[in-house]
Each structure stands twice: as C-alpha cells, then as structure tokens.
N, C-alpha and C. Protein backbone atom coordinates (compact mmCIF):
# COMPACT_ATOMS: atom_id res chain seq x y z
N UNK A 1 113.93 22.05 42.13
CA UNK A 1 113.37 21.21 43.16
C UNK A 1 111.89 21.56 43.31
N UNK A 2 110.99 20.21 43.19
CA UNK A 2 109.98 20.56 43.49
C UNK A 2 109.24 21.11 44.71
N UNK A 3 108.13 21.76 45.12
CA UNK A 3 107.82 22.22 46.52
C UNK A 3 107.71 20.95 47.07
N UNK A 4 107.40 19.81 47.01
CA UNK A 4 107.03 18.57 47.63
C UNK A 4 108.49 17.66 47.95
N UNK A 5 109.57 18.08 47.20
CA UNK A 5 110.72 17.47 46.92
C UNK A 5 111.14 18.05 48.74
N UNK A 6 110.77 19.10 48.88
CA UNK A 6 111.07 20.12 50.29
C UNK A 6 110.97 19.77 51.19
N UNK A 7 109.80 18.51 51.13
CA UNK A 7 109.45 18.32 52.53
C UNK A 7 109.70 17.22 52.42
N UNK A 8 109.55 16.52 51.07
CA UNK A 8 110.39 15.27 51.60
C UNK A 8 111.98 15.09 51.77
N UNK A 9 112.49 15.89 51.71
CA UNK A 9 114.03 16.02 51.96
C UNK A 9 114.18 16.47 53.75
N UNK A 10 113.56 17.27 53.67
CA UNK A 10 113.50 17.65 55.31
C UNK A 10 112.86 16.36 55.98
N UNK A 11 111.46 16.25 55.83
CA UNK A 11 111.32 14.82 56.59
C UNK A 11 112.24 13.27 56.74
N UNK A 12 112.85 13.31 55.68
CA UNK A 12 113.50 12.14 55.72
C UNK A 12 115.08 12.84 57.05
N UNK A 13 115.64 14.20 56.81
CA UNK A 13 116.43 14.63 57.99
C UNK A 13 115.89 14.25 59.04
N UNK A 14 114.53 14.59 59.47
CA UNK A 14 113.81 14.20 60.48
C UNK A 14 113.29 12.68 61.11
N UNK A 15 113.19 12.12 60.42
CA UNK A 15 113.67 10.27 60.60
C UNK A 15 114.87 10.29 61.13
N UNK A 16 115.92 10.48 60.40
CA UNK A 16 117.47 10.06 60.46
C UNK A 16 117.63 10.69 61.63
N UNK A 17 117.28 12.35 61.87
CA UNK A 17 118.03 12.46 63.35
C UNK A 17 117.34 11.68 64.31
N UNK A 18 116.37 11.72 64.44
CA UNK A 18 115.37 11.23 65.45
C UNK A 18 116.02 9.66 65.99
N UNK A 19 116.00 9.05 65.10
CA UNK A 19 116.47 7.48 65.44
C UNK A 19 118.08 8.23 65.69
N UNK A 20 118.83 8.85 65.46
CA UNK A 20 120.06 9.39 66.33
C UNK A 20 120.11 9.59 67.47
N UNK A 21 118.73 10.44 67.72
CA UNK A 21 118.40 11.44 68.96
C UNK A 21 118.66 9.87 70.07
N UNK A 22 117.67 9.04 69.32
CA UNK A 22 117.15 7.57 70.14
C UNK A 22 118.24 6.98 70.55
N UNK A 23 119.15 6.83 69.50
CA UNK A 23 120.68 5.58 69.87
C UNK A 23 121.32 6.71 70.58
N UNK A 24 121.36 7.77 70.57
CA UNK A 24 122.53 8.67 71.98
C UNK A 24 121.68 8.30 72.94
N UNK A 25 120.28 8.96 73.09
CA UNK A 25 119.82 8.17 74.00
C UNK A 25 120.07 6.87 74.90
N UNK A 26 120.11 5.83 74.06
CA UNK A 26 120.51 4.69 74.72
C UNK A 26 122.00 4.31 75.00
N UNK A 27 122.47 5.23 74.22
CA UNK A 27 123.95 5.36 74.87
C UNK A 27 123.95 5.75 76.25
N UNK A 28 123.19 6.84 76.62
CA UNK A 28 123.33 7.40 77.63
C UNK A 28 122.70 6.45 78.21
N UNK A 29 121.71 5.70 78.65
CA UNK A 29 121.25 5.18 79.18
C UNK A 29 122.08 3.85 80.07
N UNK A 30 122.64 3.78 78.74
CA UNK A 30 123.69 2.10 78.98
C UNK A 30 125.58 2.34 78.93
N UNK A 31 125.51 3.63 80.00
CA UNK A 31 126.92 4.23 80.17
C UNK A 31 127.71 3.39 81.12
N UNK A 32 126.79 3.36 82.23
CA UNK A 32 127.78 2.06 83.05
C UNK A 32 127.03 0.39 83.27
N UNK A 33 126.75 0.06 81.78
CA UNK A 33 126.53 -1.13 81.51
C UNK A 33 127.75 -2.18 81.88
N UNK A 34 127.98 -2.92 82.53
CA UNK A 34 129.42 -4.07 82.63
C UNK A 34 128.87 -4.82 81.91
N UNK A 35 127.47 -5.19 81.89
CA UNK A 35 127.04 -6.62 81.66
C UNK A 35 125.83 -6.90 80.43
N UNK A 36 126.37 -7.25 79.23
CA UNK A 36 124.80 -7.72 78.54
C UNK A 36 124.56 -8.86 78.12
N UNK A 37 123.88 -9.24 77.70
CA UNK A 37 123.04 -10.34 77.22
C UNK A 37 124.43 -10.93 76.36
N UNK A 38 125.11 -10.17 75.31
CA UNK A 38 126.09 -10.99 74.85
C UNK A 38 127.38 -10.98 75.54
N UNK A 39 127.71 -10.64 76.49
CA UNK A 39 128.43 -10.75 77.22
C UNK A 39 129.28 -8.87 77.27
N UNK A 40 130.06 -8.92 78.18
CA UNK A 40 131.32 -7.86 78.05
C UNK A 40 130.02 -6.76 78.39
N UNK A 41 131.19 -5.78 78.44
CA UNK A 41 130.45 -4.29 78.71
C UNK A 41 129.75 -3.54 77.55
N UNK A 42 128.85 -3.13 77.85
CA UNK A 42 128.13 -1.72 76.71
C UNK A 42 129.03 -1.75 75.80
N UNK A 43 128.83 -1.40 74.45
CA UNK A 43 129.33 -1.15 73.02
C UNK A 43 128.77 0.18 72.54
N UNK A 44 129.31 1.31 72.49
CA UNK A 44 128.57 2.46 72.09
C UNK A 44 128.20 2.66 70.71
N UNK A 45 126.56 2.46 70.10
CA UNK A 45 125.95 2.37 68.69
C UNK A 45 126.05 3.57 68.62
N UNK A 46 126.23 3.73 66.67
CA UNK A 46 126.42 5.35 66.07
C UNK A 46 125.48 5.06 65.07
N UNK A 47 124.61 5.97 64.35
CA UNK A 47 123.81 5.79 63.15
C UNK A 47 124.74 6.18 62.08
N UNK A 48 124.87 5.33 61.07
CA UNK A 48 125.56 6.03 59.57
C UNK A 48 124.09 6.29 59.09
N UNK A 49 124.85 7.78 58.25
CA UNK A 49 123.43 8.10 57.33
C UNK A 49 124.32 8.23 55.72
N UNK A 50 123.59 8.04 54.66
CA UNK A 50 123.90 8.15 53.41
C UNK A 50 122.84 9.48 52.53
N UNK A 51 123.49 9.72 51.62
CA UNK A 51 122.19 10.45 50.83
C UNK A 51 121.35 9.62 49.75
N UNK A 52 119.81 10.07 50.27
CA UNK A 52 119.13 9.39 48.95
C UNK A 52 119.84 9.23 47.75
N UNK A 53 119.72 8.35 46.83
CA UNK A 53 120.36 8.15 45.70
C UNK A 53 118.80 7.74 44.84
N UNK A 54 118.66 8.80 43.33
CA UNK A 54 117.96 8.26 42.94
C UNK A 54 117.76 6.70 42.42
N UNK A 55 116.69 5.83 41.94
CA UNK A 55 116.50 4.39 41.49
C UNK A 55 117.93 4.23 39.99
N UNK A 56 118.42 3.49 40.57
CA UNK A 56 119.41 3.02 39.27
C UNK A 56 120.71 3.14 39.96
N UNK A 57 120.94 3.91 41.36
CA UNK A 57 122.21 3.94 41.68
C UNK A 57 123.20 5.52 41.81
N UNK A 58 122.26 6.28 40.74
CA UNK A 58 122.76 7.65 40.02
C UNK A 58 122.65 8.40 40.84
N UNK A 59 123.50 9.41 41.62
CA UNK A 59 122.76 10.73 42.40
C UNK A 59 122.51 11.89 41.42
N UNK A 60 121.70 12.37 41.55
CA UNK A 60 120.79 13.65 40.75
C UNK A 60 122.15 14.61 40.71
N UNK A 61 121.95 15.75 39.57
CA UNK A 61 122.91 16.25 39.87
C UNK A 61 122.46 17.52 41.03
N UNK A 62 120.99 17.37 41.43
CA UNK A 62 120.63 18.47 42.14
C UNK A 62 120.58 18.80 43.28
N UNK A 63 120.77 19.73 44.10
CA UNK A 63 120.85 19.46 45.62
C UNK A 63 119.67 19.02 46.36
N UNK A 64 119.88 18.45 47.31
CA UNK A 64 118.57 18.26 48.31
C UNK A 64 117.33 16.92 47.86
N UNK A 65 118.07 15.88 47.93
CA UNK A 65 117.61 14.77 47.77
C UNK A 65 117.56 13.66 49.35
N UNK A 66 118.01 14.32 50.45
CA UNK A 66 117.46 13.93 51.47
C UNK A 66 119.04 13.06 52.23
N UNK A 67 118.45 12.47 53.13
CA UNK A 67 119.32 11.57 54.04
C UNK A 67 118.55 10.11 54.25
N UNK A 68 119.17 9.18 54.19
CA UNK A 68 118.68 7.59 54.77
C UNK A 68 119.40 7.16 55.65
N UNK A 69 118.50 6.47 56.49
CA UNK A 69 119.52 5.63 57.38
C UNK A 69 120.33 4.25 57.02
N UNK A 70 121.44 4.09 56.93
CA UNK A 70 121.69 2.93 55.76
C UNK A 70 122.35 1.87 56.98
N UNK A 71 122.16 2.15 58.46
CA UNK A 71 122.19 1.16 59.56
C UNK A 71 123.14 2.02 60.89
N UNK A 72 123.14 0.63 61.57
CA UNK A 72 123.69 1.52 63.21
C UNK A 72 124.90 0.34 63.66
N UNK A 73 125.72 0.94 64.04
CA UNK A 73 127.08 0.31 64.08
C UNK A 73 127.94 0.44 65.45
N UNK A 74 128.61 -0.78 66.23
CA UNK A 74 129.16 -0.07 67.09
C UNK A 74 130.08 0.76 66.72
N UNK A 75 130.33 1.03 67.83
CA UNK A 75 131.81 1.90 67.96
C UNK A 75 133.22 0.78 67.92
N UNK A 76 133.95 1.09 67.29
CA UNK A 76 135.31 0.17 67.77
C UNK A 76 136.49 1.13 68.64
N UNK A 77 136.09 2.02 69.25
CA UNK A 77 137.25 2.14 70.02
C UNK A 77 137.20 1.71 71.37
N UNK A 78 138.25 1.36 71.98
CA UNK A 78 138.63 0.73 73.02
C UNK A 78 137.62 0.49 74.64
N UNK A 79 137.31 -0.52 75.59
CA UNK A 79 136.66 0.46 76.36
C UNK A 79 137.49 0.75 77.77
N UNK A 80 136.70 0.88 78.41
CA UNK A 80 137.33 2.00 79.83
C UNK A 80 137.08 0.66 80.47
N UNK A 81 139.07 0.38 81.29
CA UNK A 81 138.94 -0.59 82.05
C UNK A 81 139.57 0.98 83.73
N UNK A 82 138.92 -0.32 84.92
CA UNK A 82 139.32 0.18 85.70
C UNK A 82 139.64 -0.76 86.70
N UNK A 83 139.88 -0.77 87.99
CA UNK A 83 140.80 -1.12 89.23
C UNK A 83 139.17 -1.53 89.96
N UNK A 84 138.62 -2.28 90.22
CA UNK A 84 137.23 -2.52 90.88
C UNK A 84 137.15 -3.79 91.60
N UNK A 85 138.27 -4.45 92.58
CA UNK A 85 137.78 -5.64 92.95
C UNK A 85 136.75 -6.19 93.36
N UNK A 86 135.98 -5.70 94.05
CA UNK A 86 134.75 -5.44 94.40
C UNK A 86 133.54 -5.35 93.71
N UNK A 87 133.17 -5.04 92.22
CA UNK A 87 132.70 -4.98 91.42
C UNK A 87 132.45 -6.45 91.23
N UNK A 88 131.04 -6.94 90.60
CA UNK A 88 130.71 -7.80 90.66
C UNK A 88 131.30 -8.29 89.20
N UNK A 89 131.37 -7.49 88.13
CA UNK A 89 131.85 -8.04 86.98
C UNK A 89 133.33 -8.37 87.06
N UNK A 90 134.08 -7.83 88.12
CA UNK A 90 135.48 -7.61 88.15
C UNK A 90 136.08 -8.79 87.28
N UNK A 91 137.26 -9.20 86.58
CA UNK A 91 138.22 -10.25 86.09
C UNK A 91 138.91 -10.54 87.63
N UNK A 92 139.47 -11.79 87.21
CA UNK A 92 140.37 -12.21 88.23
C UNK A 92 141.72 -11.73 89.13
N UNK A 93 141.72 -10.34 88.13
CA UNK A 93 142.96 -9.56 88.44
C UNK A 93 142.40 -8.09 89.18
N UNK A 94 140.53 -8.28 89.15
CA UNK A 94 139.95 -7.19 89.95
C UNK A 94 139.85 -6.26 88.90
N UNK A 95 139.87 -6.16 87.81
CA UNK A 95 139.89 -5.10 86.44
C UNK A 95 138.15 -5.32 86.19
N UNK A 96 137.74 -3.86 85.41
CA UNK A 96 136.38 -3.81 85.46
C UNK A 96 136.05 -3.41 84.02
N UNK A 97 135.77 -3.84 83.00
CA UNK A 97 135.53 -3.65 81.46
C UNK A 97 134.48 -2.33 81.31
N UNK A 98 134.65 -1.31 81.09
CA UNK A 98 133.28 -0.37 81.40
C UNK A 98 132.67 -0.26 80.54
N UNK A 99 131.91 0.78 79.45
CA UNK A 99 131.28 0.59 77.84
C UNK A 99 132.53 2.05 77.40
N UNK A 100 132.38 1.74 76.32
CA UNK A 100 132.91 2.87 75.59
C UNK A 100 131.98 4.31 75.40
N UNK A 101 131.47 4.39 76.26
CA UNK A 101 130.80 5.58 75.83
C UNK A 101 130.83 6.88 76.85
N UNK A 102 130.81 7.95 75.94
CA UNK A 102 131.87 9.04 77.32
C UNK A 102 130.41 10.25 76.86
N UNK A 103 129.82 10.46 78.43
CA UNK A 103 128.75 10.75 78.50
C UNK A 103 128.97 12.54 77.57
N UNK A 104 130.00 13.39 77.56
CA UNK A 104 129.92 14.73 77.07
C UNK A 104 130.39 14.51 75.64
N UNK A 105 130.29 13.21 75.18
CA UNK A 105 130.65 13.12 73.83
C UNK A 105 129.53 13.08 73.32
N UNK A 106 128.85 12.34 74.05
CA UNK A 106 126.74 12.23 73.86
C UNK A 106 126.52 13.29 73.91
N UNK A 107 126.77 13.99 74.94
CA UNK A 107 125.76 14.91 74.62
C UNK A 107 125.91 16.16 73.98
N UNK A 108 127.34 16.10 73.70
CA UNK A 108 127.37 17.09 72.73
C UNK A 108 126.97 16.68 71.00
N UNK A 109 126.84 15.06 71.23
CA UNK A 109 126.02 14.79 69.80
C UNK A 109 124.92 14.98 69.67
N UNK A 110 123.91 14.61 70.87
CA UNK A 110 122.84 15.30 71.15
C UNK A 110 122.31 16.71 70.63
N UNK A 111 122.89 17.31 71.18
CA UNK A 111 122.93 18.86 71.12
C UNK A 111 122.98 18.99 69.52
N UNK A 112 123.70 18.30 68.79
CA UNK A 112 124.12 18.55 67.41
C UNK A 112 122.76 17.76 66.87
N UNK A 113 122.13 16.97 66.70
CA UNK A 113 121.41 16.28 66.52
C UNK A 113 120.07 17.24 66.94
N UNK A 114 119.74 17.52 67.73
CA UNK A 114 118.91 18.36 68.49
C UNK A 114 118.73 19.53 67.24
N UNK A 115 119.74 20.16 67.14
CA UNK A 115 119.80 21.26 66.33
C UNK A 115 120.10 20.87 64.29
N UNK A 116 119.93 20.13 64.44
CA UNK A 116 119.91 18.88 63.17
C UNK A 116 118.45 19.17 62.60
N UNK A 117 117.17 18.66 63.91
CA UNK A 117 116.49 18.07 63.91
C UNK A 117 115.50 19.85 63.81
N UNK A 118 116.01 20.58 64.59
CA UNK A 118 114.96 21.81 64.42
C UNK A 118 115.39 22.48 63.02
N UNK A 119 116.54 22.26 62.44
CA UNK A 119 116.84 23.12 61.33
C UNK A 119 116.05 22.75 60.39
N UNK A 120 115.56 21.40 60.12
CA UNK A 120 114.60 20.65 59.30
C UNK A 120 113.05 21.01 59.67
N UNK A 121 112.73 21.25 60.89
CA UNK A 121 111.76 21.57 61.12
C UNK A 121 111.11 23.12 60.42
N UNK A 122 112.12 23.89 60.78
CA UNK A 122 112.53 25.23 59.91
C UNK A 122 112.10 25.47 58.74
N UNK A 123 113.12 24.32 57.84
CA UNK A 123 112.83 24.49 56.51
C UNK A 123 111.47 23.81 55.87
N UNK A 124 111.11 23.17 56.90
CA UNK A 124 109.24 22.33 56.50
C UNK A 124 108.57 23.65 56.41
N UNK A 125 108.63 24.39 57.45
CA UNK A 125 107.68 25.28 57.88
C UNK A 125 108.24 26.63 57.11
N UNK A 126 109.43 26.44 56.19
CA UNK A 126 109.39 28.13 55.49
C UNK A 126 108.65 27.10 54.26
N UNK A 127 108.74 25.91 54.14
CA UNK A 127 108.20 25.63 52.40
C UNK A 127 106.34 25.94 53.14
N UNK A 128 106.46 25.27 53.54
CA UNK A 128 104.80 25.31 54.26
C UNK A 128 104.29 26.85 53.98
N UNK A 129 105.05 27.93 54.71
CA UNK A 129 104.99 29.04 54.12
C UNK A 129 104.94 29.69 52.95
N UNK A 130 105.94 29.60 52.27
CA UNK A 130 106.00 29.44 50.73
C UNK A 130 105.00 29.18 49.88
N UNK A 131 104.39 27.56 50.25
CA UNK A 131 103.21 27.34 49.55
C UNK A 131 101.84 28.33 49.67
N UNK A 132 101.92 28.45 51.04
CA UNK A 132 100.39 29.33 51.53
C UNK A 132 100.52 30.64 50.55
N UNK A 133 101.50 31.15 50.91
CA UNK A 133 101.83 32.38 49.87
C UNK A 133 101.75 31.95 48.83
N UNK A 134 101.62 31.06 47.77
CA UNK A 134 101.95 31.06 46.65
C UNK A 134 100.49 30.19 46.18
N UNK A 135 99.78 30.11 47.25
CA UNK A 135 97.52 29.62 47.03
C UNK A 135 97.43 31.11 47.09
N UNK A 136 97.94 32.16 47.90
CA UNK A 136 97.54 33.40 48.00
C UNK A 136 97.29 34.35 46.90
N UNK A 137 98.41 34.13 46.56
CA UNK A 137 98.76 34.91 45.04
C UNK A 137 97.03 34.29 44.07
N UNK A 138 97.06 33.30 44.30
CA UNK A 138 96.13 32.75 43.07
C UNK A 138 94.58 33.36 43.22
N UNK A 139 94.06 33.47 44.74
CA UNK A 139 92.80 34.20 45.05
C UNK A 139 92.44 36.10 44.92
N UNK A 140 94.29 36.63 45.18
CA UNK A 140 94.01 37.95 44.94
C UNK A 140 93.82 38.42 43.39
C-alpha cells in the first residue's frame, strides 16, 4: 500500500462516517415526527456503505482500499403505535403512528460512528507521522 493509498482509505472512512454521524443525527432529530410531507410518521434512514472496488468491478487482492457510500435507506421495521386520542395525528380509533426510531439505538450508533470516525483520524495522523519521519531520514 502506498503512503497516499493511507490517507485516502482513511479519508474516504471519514466521509462515510460523517454523513452517518448526519443521518443518526436526523434520526434523532425526527424521533417524535407523526407527520411528513409524504405522509405517516418518521421512517428511520441508515447509510449502507460498500468497499471501494477497483475500475473494472475487481477488488484488489490488498487490504485497505477504503469505504463508499453506495446510498441511505429506510428502515423497514415496524413503527411504534400508541393509545393518543387527543393527539392531533390520532386515526379514528385514537391510535398514534410514531417513527421507528428508538433514541438509545441512535445513540449507541452514534457512539460507534463517533469512534469510527476518530480511529480514521488516528490512522491519517500515524501515516502523516510516518511520512515526516521518513523526509527525516533523507536530511540526516
């Protein structure tokens, strides 16, 4: 692997979590959504990520060719109905459609994501290192 191969493998981690970091984010944000623009309650979005694949389709046989974001998807599991007559979204039977999204599931993706996102940072900054040491060598 080249030294440059390093950082672009880590940076591209660093895209992918980041736009993660963003959609938990807006998960969290849109937890007790009833109501959107297309109707029904909040839908909780997940990022799929894939690995770079070199041009032609082929993966390298070598490690550390990076992560892409290859799109963002809801969730299909069920959502949280409840008992709310009163609720302005309520159904006719007083039932309340909530979003599917369960706030300590966020944030423990968060957290994972979070620590996703510094481990990449890490490895920028030991190649970053690496390199300096290795202009060093060339002046002594």
């Amino acid at each position: 692997m080249s030294m440059f191969q390093a950082f672009r493998t880590s940076a591209s981690g660093l895209t992918a979590e980041r736009l993660r970091m963003d959609t938990i984010a807006n998960n969290l944000a849109n937890a007790n959504t009833t109501r959107t623009e297309s109707g029904g309650a909040y839908r909780r979005q997940m990022v799929v990520f894939a690995p770079i694949q070199e041009s032609g389709g082929i993966r390298r046989k070598t490690m550390g060719q990076g992560v892409k974001v290859v799109g963002i998807v809801e969730d299909s599991s069920p959502s949280r109905i409840i008992y709310d007559p009163q609720h302005p979204d309520a159904n006719i039977d007083g039932y309340v459609e909530l979003p599917n999204v369960h706030v300590v599931k966020e944030m423990v993706d968060l957290i994972t994501a979070t620590r996703a996102y510094e481990a990449n940072i890490t490895a920028i900054n030991s190649a970053k290192s690496m390199a300096q040491k290795a202009l060093e060598i060339g002046r002594g």
